[in-house]
Protein backbone atom coordinates (compact mmCIF):
# COMPACT_ATOMS: atom_id res chain seq x y z
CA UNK A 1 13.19 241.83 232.31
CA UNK A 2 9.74 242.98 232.37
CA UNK A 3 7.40 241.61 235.45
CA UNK A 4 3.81 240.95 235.24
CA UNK A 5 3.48 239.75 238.67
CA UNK A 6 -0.30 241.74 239.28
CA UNK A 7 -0.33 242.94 236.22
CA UNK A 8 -3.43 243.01 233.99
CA UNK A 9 -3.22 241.19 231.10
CA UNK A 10 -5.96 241.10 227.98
CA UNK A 11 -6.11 238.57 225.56
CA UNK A 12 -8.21 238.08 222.23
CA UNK A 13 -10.13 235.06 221.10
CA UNK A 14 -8.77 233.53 224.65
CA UNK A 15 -11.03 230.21 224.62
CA UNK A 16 -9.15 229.03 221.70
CA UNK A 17 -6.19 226.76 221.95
CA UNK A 18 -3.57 229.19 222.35
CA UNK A 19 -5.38 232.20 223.76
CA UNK A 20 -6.24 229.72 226.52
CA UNK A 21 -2.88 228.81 226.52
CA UNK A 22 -1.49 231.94 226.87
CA UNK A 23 -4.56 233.32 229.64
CA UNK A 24 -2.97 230.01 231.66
CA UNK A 25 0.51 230.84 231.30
CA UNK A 26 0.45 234.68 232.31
CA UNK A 27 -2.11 233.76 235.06
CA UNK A 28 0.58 230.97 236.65
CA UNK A 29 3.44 234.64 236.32
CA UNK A 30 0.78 236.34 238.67
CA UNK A 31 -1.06 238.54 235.95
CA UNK A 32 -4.81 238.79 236.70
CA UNK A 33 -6.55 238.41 233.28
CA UNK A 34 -9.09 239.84 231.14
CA UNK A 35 -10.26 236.82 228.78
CA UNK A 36 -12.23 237.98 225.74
CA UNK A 37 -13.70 235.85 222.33
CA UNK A 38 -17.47 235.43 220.89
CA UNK A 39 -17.86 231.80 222.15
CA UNK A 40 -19.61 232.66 225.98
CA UNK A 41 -19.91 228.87 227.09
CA UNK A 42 -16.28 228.41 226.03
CA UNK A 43 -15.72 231.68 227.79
CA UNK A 44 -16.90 230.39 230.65
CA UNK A 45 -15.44 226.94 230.88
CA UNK A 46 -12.06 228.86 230.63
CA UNK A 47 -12.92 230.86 233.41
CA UNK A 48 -13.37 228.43 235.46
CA UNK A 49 -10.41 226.43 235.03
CA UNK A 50 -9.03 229.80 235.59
CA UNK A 51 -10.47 230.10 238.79
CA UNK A 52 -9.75 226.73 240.00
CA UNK A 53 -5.90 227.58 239.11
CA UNK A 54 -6.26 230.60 241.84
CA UNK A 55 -6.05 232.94 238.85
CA UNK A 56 -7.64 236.24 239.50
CA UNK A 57 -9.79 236.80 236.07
CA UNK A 58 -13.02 238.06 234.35
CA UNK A 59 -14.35 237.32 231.34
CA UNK A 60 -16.05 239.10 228.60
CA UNK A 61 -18.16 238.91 225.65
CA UNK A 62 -16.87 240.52 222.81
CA UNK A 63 -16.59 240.09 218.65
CA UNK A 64 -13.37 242.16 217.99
CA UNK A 65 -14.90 242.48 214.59
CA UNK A 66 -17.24 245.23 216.02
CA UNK A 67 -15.62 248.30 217.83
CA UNK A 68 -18.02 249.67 220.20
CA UNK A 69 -17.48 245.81 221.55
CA UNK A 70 -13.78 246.27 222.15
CA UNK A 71 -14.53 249.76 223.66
CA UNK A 72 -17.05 248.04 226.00
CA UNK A 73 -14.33 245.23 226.85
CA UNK A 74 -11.49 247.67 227.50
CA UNK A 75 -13.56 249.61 229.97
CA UNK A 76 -15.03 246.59 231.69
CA UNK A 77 -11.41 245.42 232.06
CA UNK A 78 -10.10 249.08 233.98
CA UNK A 79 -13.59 249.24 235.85
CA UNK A 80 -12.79 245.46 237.14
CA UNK A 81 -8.79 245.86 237.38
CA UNK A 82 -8.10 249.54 237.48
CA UNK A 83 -5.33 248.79 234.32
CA UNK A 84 -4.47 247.36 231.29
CA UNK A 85 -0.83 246.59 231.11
CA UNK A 86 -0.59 244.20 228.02
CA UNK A 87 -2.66 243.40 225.18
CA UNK A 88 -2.46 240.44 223.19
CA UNK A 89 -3.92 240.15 219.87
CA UNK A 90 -4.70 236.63 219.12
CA UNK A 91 -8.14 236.55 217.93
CA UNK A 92 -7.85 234.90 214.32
CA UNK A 93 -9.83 233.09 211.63
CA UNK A 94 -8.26 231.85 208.30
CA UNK A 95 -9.34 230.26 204.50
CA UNK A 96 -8.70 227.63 202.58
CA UNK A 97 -8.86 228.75 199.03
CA UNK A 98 -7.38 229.89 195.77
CA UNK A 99 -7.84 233.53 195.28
CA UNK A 100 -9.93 232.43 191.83
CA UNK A 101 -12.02 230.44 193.67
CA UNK A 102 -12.89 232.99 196.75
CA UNK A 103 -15.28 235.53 197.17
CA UNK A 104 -14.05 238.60 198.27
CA UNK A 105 -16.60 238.49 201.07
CA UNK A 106 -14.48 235.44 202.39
CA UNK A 107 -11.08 237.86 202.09
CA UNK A 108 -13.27 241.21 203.80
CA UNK A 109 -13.81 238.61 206.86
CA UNK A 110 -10.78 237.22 207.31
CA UNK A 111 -9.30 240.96 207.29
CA UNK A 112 -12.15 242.24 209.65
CA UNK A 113 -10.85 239.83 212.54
CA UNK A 114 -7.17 239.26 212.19
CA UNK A 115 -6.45 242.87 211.19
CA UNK A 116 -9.14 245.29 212.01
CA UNK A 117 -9.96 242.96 215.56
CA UNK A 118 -6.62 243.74 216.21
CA UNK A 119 -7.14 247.59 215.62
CA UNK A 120 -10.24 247.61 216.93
CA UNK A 121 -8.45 246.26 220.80
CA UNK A 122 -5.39 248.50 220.61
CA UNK A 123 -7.20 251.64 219.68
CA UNK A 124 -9.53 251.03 222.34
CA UNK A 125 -6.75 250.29 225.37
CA UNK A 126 -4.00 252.74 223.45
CA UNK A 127 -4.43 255.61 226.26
CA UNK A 128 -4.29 253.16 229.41
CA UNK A 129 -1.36 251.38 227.42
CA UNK A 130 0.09 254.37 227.32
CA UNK A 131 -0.33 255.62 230.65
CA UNK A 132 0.97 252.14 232.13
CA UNK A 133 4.39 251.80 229.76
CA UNK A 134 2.94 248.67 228.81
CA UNK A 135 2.71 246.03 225.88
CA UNK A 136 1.13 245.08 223.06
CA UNK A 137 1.59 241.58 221.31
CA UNK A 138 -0.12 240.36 217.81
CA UNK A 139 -0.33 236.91 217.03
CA UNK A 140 0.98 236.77 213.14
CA UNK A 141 2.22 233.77 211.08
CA UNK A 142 4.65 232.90 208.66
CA UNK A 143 2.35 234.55 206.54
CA UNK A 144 2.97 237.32 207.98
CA UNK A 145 6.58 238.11 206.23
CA UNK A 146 6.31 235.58 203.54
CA UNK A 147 3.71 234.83 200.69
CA UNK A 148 1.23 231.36 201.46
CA UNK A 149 -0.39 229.69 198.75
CA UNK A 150 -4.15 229.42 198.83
CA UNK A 151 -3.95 231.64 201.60
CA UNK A 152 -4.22 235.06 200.21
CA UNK A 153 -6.48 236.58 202.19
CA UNK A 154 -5.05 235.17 205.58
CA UNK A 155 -1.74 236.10 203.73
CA UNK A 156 -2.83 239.97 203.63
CA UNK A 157 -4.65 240.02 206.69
CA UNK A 158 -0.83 239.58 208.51
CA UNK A 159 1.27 241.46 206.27
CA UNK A 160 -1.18 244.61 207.42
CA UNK A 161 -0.33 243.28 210.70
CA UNK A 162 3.49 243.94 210.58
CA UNK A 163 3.18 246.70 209.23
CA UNK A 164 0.02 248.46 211.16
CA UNK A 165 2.60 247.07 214.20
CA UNK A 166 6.09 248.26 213.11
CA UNK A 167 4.89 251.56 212.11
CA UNK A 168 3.03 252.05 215.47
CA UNK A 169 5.88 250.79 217.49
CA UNK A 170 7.69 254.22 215.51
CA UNK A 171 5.14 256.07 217.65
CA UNK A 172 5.13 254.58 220.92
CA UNK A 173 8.35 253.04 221.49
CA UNK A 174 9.74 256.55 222.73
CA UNK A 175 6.76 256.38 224.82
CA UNK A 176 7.36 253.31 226.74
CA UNK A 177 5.08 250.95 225.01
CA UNK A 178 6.51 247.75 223.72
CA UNK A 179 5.14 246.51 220.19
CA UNK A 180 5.74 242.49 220.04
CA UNK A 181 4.74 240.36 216.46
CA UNK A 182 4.51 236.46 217.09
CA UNK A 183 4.98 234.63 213.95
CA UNK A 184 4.66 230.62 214.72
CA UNK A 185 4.16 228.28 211.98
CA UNK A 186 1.58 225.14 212.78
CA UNK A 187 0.42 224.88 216.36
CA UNK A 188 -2.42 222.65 217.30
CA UNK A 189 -5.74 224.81 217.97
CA UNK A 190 -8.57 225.18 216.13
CA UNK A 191 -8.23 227.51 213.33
CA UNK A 192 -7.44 225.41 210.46
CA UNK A 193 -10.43 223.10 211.85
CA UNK A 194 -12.93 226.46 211.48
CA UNK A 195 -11.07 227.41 208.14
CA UNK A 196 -13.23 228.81 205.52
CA UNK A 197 -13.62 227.78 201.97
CA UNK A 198 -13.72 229.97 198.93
CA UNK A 199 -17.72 230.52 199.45
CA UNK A 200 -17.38 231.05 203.23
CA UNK A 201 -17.99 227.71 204.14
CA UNK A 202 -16.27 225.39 206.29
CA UNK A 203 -13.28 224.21 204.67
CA UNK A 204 -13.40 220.60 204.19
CA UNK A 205 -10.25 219.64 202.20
CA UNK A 206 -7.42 218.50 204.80
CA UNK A 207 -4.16 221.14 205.27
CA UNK A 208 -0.95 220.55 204.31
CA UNK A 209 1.70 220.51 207.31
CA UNK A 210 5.08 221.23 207.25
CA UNK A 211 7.40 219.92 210.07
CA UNK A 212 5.77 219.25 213.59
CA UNK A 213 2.55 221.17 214.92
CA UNK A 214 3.86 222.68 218.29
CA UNK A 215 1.49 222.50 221.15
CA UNK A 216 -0.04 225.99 222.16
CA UNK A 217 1.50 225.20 225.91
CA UNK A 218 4.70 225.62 224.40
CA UNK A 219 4.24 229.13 222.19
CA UNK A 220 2.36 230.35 224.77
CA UNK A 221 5.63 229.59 226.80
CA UNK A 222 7.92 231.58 224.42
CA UNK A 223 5.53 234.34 223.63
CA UNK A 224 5.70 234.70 227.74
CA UNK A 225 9.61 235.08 227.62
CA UNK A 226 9.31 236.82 225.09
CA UNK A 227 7.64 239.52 226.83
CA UNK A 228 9.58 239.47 229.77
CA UNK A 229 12.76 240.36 227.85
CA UNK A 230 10.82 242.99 225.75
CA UNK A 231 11.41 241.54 222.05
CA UNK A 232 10.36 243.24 219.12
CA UNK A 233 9.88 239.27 216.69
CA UNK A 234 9.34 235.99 217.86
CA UNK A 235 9.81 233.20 215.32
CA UNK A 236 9.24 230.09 218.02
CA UNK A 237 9.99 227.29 216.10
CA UNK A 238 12.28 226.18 213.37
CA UNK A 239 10.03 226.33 210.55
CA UNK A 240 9.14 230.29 211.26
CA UNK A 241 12.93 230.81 211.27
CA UNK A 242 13.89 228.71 208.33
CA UNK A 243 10.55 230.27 206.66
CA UNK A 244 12.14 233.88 207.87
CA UNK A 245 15.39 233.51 206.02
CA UNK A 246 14.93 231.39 203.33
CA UNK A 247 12.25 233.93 202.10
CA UNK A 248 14.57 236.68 202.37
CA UNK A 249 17.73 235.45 201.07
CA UNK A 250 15.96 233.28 198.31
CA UNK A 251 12.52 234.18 197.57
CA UNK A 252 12.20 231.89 194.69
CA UNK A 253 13.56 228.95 196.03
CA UNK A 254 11.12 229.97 198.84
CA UNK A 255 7.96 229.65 196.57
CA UNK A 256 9.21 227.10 194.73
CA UNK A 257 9.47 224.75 197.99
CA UNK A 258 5.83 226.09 199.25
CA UNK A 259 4.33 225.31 196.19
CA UNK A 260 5.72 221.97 196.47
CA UNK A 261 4.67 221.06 199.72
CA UNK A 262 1.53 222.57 199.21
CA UNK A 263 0.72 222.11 195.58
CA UNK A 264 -2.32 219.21 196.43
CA UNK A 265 -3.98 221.47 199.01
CA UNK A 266 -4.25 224.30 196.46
CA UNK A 267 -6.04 222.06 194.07
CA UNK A 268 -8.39 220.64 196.76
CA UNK A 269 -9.09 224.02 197.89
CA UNK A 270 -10.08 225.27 193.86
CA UNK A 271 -12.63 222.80 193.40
């Protein structure tokens, strides 16, 4: 069972529901935190309730989208805390849109922040990860192992994610770094309000939910014990595991039932 009582933990796009879920629940283990996303007064109203929590933490500007950024926030984080000991991926952005209807501008975008952000973080703390035997953890989706319709760029963007991820872990597993992939269906933040359309706007067609949205309190919860016990998958809720299998041992049936559920939100979204 890992510990990360006093560890330093860094976490991407952390004033959104679940990054500030997850900065909350590693702070309450004992983990001084490095909070990073691109909104600064939501940055620092997290920070605060951070600090009133008696959780030791800095803040720090940064679009993951741009590397010299990430370098600048992983060095700010070891000049503050002397470490980095996990990393978690969860900056995200998604879109709303048949792939006939989307520019590929939209698609570039939605790549740049859930997969190259992602890069752009663990290439910059790699070496102290390293050095530390520590962890890194990527926030994926069901869309992640499975195909989602209207969705194909957000679709892509986590496929590259599994398997930037489960290659890497090839390298440094044997090293002593952990690779984790999260892969949660609905959860109630703010991503599929700050979808984009097929133009790049916001989204304004409603999504299509299936089962219950989880609360970030509670995937933030799992992704923690996650961690402790070292996991290579997390599929936290019964849709992701359903999703998981049904996909694999049925793929049809699989796309037949998405389409289904989600056949009105693909013709909103090609208007």
């Amino acid at each position: 069972m890992r510990d990360f009582f006093d560890k330093v933990v860094v976490v991407t796009g952390a004033a959104g529901g679940l990054g500030r879920a997850l900065c909350l629940r590693f702070g309450q283990a004992g983990a001084r935190i490095v909070a990073l996303d691109r909104q600064v007064a939501a940055l620092d109203a997290l920070l605060s309730g951070l600090h009133e929590a008696g959780i030791a933490a800095i803040g720090a500007a940064c679009d993951v989208t741009l590397e010299d950024d990430c370098q600048q926030a992983m060095a700010e984080a070891k000049q503050s805390f002397g470490a980095i000991d996990l990393l978690v991926n969860n900056a995200g952005i998604t879109h709303r849109s048949a792939f006939a209807h989307t520019e590929p501008a939209v698609i570039r975008r939605v790549m740049a922040v859930n997969f190259f952000g992602a890069l752009h973080c663990t290439h910059a703390a790699l070496d102290e990860l390293l050095a530390r035997r520590g962890m890194v953890i990527a926030i994926s989706s069901v869309a992640g192992f499975a195909p989602l319709i209207a969705r194909t760029g957000y679709a892509a963007s986590k496929h590259a994610l599994h398997g930037f991820y489960d290659s890497l872990r090839t390298e440094v597993e044997p090293l002593g770094l952990k690779v984790l992939l999260v892969c949660p269906s609905f959860i109630q933040t703010g991503i599929e309000k700050n979808a984009l359309d097929g133009n790049g706007l916001p989204a304004r067609h409603p999504q299509s939910i299936v089962g219950v949205r989880a609360t970030p309190e509670s995937i933030a919860d799992k992704i923690f014990h996650a961690a402790r016990r070292e996991r290579r998958l997390l599929l936290p809720d019964s849709v992701s595991r359903s999703s998981w299998w049904v996909s694999r041992l049925a793929p049809r049936l699989y796309e037949r039932l998405m389409v289904a559920s989600l056949n009105k939100e693909m013709q909103q979204g090609g208007r």
